[in-house]
Every structure is written in structure tokens, then in C-alpha cells.
Protein backbone atom coordinates (compact mmCIF):
# COMPACT_ATOMS: atom_id res chain seq x y z
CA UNK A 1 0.00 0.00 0.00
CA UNK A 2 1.49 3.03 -1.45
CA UNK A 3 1.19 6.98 0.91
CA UNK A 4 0.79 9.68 -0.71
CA UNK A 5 2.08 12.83 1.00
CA UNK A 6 0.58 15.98 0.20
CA UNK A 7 2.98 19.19 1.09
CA UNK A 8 0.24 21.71 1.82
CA UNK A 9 1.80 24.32 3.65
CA UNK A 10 -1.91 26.88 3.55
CA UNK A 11 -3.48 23.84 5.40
CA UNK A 12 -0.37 23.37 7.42
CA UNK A 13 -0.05 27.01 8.46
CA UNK A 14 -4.31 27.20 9.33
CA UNK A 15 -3.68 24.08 11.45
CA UNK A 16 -1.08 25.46 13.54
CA UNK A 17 -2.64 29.07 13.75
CA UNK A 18 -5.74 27.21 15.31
CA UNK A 19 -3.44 25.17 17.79
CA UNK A 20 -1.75 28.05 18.51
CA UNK A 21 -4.96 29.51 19.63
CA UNK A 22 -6.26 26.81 21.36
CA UNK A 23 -3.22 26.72 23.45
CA UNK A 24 -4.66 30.51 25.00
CA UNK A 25 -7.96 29.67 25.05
CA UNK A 26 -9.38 29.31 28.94
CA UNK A 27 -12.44 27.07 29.54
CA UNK A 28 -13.71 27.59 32.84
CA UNK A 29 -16.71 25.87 34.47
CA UNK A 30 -18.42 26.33 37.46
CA UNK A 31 -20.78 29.18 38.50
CA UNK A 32 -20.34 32.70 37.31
CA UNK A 33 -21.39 36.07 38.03
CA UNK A 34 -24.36 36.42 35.59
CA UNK A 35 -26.17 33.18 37.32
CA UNK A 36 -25.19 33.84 41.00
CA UNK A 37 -28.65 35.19 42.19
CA UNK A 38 -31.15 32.64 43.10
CA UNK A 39 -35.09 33.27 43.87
CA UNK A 40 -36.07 33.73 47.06
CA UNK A 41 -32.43 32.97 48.76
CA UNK A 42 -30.08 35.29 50.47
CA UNK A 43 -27.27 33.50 49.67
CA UNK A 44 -26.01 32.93 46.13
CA UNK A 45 -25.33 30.01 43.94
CA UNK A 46 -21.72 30.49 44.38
CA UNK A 47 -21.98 30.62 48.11
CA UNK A 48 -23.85 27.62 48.34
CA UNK A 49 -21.92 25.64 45.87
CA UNK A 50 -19.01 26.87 48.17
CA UNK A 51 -20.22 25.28 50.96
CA UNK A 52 -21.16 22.11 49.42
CA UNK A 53 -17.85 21.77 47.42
CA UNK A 54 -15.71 22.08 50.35
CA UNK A 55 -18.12 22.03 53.07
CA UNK A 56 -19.30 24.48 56.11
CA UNK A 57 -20.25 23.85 59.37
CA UNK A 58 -23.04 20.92 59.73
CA UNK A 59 -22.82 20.78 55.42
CA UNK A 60 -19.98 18.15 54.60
CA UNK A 61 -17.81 18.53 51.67
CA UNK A 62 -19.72 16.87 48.77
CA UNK A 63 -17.07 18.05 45.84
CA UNK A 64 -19.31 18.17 42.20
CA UNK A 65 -16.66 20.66 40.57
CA UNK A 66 -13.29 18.69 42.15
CA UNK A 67 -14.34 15.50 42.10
CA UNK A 68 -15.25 15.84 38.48
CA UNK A 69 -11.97 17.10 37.15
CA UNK A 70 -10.30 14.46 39.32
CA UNK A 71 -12.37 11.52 37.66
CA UNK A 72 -10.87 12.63 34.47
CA UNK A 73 -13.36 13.17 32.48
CA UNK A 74 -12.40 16.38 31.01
CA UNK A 75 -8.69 15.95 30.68
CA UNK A 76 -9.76 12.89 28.32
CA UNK A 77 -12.24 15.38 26.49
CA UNK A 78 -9.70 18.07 26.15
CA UNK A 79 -6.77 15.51 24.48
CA UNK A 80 -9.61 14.28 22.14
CA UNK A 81 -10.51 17.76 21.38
CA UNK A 82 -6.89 19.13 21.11
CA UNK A 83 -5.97 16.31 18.70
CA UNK A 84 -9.28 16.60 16.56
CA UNK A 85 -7.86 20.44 16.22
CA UNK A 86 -3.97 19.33 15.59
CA UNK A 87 -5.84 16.93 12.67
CA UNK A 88 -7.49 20.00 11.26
CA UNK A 89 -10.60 18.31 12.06
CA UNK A 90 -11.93 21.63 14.26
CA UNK A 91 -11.38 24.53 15.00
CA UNK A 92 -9.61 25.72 18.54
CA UNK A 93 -13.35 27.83 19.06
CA UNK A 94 -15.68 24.87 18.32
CA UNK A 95 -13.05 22.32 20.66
CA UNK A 96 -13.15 25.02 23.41
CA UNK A 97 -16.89 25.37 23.48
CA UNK A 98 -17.31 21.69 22.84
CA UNK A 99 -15.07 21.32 26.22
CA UNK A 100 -17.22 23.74 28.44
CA UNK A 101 -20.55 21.27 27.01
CA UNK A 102 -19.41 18.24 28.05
CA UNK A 103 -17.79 18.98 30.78
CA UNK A 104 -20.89 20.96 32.58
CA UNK A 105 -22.54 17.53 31.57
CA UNK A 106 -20.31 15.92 33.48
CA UNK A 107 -20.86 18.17 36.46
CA UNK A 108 -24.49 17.55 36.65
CA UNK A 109 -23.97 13.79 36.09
CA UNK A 110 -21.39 13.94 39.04
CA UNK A 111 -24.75 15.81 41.23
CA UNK A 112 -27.45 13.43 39.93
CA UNK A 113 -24.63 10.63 41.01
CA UNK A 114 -26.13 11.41 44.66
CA UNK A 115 -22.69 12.69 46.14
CA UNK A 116 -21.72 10.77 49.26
CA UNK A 117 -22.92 11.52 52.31
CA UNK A 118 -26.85 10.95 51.31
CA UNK A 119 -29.01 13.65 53.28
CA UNK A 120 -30.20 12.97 56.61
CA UNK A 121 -34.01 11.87 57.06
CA UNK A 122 -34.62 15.64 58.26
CA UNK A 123 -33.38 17.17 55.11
CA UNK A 124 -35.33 15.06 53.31
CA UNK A 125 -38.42 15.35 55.25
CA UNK A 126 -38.11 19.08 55.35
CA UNK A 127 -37.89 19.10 51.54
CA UNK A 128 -40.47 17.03 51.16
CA UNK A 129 -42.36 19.32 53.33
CA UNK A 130 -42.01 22.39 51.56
CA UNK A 131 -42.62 20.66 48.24
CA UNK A 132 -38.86 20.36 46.99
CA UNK A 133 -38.91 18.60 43.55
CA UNK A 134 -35.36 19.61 42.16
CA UNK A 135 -37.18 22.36 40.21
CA UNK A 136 -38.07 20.29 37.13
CA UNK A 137 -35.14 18.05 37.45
CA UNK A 138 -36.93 15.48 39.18
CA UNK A 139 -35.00 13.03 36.63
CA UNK A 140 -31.92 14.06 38.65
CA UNK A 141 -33.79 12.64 42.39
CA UNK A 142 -35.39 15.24 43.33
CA UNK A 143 -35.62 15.52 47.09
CA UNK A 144 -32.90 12.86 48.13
CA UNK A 145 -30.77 13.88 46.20
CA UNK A 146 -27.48 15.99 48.12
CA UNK A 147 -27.27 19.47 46.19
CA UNK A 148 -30.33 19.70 44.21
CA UNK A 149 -33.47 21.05 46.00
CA UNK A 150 -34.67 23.95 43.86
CA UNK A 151 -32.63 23.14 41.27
CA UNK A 152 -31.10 26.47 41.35
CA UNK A 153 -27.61 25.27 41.70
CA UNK A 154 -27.17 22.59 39.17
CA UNK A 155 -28.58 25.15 36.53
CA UNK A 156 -26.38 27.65 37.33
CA UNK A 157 -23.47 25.68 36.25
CA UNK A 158 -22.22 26.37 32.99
CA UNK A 159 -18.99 27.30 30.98
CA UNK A 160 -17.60 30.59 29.43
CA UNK A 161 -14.45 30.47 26.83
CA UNK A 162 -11.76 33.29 26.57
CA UNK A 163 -8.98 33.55 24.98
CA UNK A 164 -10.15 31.97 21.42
């Protein structure tokens, strides 16, 4: 079987411009400014993710951002993403905002996981008390499951992209 190489420096040189920029391009995910207010709460979505991530008083830690980066999920994502650009396959935009998709996927599937410890019987009578239903994402366990009550938190997680 005969290969045929193609010198094609225009392709080459678009290749490594988008590498290039895909090597400055910041993904971040977690919750930002513009979705920090919740309904009817004093605190906000990135205090009480806060406490839940690294936990407060009576609230142990139940990591959703950590523990997700640290299962590896979005490292493998990333290399896939980074070699699909270094192929010419995408661009460095489309593999960063493909990044902040599936990895905020994976941040919600770590949540509806049930992070360990499961609530006590008060929480979850108190929830059920005041009608807590995950607001909407009963698919995700509603009112047993630890950081979803309103729903508020888990849908204020999402990604921005700078740098591309």
C-alpha cells in the first residue's frame, strides 16, 4: 500500500494558527457572576456551591466541581478535542466550546450521582415538606438527592471560553 504525501503548507499554516490559539484559550466551568442570584435565597449560587464543594459547618464537603476534574473526564475530552484540532478536524473555538458542554454535563452527572454523604431523614423530610422537587429536574432525584433542591444550583453551572 502506497502513501501519498501531500505538502500543503496553507493547510499546514491554518492548522497550527488554530493550535496556537487553542493553546490561550481558557475554559472555565463552574458558576459565574451572571447566574449567582437565586429566587427567594439570600445566599447565592456560588456561596452555596461553596459550601457544598468544600463544606461548612453541619454541610460536609460533597465536591461536584473537584471531584469531576479528578475523575478525568475532562482531561480525556480536552486531548480528544486538542488532537481533533492538531488533525485540522476543528477549529480551537468549536473544541473550546465543545469542552465547556461536556464537561458541565459531566458536572451535573457527578450531582445526579447522589454525592456521598446521602441527606439525613430531616433534610429530606423538610424538603419534602415544603414541596422540593429539584425544580423540574426530578429526573436528577429530586428531594434525596445531596445538592439539588430547587434546582437552582445545578442550573447555574455552565462554561464561558476566553482567549479563542
Amino acid at each position: 500500500m502506497a502513501v501519498q504525501v501531500i505538502d500543503n503548507r496553507a493547510v499546514y499554516d491554518r492548522i497550527m494558527r488554530e493550535v496556537e490559539k487553542l493553546a490561550g484559550a481558557v475554559v472555565t466551568v463552574g458558576i459565574h457572576g451572571d447566574k449567582a442570584q437565586r429566587r427567594g435565597d439570600d445566599e447565592t449560587n456560588p456561596e452555596i456551591g461553596a459550601k457544598h464543594e468544600f463544606g461548612s459547618g453541619n454541610i460536609p464537603e460533597r465536591s461536584f466541581l473537584r471531584s469531576t476534574v479528578d475523575g478525568g473526564g475532562p482531561l480525556e475530552t480536552a486531548e480528544q478535542l486538542s488532537a481533533d484540532v492538531a488533525r485540522g478536524k476543528l477549529t480551537a473555538a468549536k473544541a473550546a466550546q465543545r469542552l465547556g458542554v461536556v464537561t458541565v454535563g459531566q458536572v451535573k452527572q457527578t450531582i445526579a450521582s447522589k454525592i456521598p454523604p446521602p441527606l439525613s431523614p430531616d433534610t429530606v423530610k423538610k424538603r419534602m415538606e415544603k414541596g422540593a422537587h429539584g425544580g423540574g429536574l426530578a429526573s436528577l432525584g429530586g428531594a434525596t438527592t445531596p445538592l439539588i433542591d430547587t434546582g437552582q444550583l445545578v442550573q447555574s453551572i455552565q462554561f464561558k471560553v476566553e482567549g479563542v
